[in-house]
C-alpha atoms as a PDB file:
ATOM      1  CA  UNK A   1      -4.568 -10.934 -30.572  1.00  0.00           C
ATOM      2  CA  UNK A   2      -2.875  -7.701 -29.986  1.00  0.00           C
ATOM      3  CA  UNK A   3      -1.516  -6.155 -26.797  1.00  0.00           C
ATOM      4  CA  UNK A   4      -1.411  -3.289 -25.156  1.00  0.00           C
ATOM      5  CA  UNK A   5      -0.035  -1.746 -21.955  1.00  0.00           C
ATOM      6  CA  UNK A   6      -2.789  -0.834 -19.677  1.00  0.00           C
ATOM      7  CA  UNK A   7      -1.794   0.054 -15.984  1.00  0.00           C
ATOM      8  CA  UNK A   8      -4.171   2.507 -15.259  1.00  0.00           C
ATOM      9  CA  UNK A   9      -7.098   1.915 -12.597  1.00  0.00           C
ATOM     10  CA  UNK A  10     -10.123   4.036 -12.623  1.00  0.00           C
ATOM     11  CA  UNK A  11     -11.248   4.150  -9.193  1.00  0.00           C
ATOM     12  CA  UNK A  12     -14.594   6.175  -7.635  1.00  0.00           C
ATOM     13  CA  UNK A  13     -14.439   8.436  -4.600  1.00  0.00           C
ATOM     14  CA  UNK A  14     -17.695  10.011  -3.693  1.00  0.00           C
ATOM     15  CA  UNK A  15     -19.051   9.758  -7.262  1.00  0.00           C
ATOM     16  CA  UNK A  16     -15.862  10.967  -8.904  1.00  0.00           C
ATOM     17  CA  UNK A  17     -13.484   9.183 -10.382  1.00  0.00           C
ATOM     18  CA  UNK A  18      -9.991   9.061 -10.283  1.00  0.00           C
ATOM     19  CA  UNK A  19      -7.456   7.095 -11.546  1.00  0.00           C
ATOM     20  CA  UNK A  20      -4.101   5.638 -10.100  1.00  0.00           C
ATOM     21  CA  UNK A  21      -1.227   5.019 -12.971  1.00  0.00           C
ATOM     22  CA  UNK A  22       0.016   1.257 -11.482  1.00  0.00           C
ATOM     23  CA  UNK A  23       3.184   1.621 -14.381  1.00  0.00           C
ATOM     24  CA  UNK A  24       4.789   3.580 -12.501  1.00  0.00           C
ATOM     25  CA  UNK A  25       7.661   3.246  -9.618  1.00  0.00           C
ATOM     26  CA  UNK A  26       6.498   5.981  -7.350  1.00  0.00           C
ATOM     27  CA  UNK A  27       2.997   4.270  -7.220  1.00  0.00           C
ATOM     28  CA  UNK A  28       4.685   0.676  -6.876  1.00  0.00           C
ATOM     29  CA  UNK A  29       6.464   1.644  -3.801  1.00  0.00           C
ATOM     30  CA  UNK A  30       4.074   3.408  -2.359  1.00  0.00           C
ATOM     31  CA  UNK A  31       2.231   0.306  -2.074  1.00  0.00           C
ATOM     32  CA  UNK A  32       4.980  -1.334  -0.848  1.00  0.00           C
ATOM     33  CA  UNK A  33       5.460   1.460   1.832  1.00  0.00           C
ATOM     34  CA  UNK A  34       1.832   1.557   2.799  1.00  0.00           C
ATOM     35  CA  UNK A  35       1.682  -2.273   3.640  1.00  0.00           C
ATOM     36  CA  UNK A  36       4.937  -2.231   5.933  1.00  0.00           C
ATOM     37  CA  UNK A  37       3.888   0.434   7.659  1.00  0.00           C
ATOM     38  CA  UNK A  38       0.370  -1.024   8.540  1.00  0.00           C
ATOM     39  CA  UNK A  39       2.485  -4.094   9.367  1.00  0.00           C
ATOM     40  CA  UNK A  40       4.527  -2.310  11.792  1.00  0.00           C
ATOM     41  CA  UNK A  41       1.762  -0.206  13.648  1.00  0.00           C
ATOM     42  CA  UNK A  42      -0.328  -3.260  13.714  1.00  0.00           C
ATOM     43  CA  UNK A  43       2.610  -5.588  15.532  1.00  0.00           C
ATOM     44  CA  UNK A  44       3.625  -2.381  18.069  1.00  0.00           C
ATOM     45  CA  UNK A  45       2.886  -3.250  21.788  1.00  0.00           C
ATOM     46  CA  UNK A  46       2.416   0.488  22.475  1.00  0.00           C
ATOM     47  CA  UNK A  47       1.314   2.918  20.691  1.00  0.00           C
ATOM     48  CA  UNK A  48       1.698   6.341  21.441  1.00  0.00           C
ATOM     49  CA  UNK A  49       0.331   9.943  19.878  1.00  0.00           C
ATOM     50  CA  UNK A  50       3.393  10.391  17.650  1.00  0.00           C
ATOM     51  CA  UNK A  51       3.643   6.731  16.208  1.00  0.00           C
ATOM     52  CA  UNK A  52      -0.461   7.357  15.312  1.00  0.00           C
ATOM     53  CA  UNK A  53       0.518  11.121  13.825  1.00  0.00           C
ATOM     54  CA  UNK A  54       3.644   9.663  11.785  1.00  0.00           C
ATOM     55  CA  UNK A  55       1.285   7.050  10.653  1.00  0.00           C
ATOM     56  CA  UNK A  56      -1.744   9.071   9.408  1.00  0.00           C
ATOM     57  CA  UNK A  57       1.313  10.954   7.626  1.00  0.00           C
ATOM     58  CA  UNK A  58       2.559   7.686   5.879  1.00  0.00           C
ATOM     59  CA  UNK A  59      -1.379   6.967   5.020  1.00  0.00           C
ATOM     60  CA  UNK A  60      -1.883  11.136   3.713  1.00  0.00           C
ATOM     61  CA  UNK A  61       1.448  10.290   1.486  1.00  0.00           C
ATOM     62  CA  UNK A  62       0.480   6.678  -0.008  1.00  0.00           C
ATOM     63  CA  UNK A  63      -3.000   8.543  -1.131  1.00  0.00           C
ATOM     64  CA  UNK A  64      -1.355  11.642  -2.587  1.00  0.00           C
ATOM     65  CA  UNK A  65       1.156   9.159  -4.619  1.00  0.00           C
ATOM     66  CA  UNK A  66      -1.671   6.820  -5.926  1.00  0.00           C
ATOM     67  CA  UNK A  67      -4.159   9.550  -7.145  1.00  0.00           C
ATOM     68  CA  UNK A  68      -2.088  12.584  -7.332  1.00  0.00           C
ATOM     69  CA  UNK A  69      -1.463  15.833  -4.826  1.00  0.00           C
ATOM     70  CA  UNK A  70      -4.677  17.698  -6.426  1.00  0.00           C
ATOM     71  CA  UNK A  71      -7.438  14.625  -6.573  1.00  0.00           C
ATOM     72  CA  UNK A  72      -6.098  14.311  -2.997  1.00  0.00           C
ATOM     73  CA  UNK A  73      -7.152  18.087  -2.336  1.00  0.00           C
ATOM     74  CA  UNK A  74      -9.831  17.396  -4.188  1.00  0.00           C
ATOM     75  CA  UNK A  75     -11.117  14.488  -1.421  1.00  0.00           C
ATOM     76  CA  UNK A  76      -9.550  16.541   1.462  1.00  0.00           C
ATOM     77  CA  UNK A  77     -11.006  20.331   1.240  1.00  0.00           C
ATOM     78  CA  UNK A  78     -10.788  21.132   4.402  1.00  0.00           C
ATOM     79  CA  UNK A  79      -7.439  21.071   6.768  1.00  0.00           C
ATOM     80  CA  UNK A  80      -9.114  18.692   9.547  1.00  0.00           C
ATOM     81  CA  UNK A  81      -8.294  15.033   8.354  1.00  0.00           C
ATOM     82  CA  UNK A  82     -10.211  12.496  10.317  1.00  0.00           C
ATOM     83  CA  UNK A  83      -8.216   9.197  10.712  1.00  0.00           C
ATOM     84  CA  UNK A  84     -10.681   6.225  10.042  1.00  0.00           C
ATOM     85  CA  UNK A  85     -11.561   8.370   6.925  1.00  0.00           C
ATOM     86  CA  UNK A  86      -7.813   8.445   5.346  1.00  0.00           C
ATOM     87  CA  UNK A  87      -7.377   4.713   6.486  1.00  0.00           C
ATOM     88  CA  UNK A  88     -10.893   3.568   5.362  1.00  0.00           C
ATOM     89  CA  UNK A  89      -9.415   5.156   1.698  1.00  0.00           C
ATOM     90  CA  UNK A  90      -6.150   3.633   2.117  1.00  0.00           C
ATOM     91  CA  UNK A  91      -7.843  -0.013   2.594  1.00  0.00           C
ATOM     92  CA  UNK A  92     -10.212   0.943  -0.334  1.00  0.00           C
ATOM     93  CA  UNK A  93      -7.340   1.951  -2.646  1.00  0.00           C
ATOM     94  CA  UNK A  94      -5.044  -0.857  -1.732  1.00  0.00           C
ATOM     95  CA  UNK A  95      -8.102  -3.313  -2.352  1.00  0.00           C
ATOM     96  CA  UNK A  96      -9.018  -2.328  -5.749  1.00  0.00           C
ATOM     97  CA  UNK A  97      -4.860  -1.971  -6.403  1.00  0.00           C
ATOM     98  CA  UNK A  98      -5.073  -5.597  -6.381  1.00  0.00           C
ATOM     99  CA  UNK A  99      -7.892  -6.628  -7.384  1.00  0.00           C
ATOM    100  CA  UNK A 100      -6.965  -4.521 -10.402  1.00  0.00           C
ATOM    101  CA  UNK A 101      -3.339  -6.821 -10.825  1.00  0.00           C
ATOM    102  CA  UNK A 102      -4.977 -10.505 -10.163  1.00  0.00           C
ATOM    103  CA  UNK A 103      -7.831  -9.715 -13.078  1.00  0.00           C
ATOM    104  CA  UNK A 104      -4.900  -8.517 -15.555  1.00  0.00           C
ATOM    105  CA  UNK A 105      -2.940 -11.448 -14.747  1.00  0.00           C
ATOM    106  CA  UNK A 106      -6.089 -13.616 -15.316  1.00  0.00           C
ATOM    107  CA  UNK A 107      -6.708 -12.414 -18.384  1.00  0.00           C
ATOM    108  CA  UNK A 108      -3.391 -13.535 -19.944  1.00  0.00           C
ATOM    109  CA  UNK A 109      -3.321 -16.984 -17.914  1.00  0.00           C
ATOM    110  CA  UNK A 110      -6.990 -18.296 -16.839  1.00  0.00           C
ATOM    111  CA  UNK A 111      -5.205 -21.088 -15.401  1.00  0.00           C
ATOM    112  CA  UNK A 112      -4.578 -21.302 -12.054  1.00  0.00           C
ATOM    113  CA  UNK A 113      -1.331 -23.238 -12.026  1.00  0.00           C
ATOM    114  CA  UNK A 114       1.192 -22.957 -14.594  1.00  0.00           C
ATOM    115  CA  UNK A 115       1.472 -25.579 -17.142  1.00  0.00           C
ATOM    116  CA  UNK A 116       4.958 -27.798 -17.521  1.00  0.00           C
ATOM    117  CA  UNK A 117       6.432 -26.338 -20.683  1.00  0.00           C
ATOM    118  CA  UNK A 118       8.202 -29.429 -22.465  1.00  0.00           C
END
């Protein structure tokens, strides 16, 4: 059995696909980003224009990092972003991000739980 590095996910945006390199650090913390942010807008008692404007900016910069600056011009032609479309992508991407790292880790341990090594 050989192996090989493989961290790239192939992912399909309106019938075009695109793909999001998961070996790298930029892409990593992205991710990482991404999540604490929705964490933080989610838990905030009240929201106001800016924190919604700062977020769509945190959402337009996780997409641009995942499948690059042009595939996100690409997606985007036009300069009037609606929100629920960027966060309906972000939930997409983030979805298929990890869906993408539990099969890989499947493939090299089927098993559930670890086994005691003696």
């Amino acid at each position: 059995m050989a192996f090989y590095f493989n961290n790239k996910l192939s992912v399909d945006i309106e019938n075009k696909q695109y793909t999001i390199d998961l070996s790298t650090n930029k892409v990593m913390n992205s991710v990482r980003e991404i999540k604490e942010k929705s964490l933080q807008i989610a838990n905030k008692k009240d929201i106001v224009e800016t924190d919604i404007e700062n977020y769509t900016e945190s959402m337009k910069r996780f997409i641009k990092e995942a499948i690059g600056e042009a595939s996100y011009l690409d997606i985007f032609t036009n300069d009037e972003f609606i929100f629920e479309d960027i966060a309906a992508l972000v939930q997409f991407l983030l979805v298929e991000i990890e869906k993408f790292k539990k099969e890989k880790l499947e493939k090299f341990n089927p098993n559930k739980t670890p086994k005691k090594i003696n």
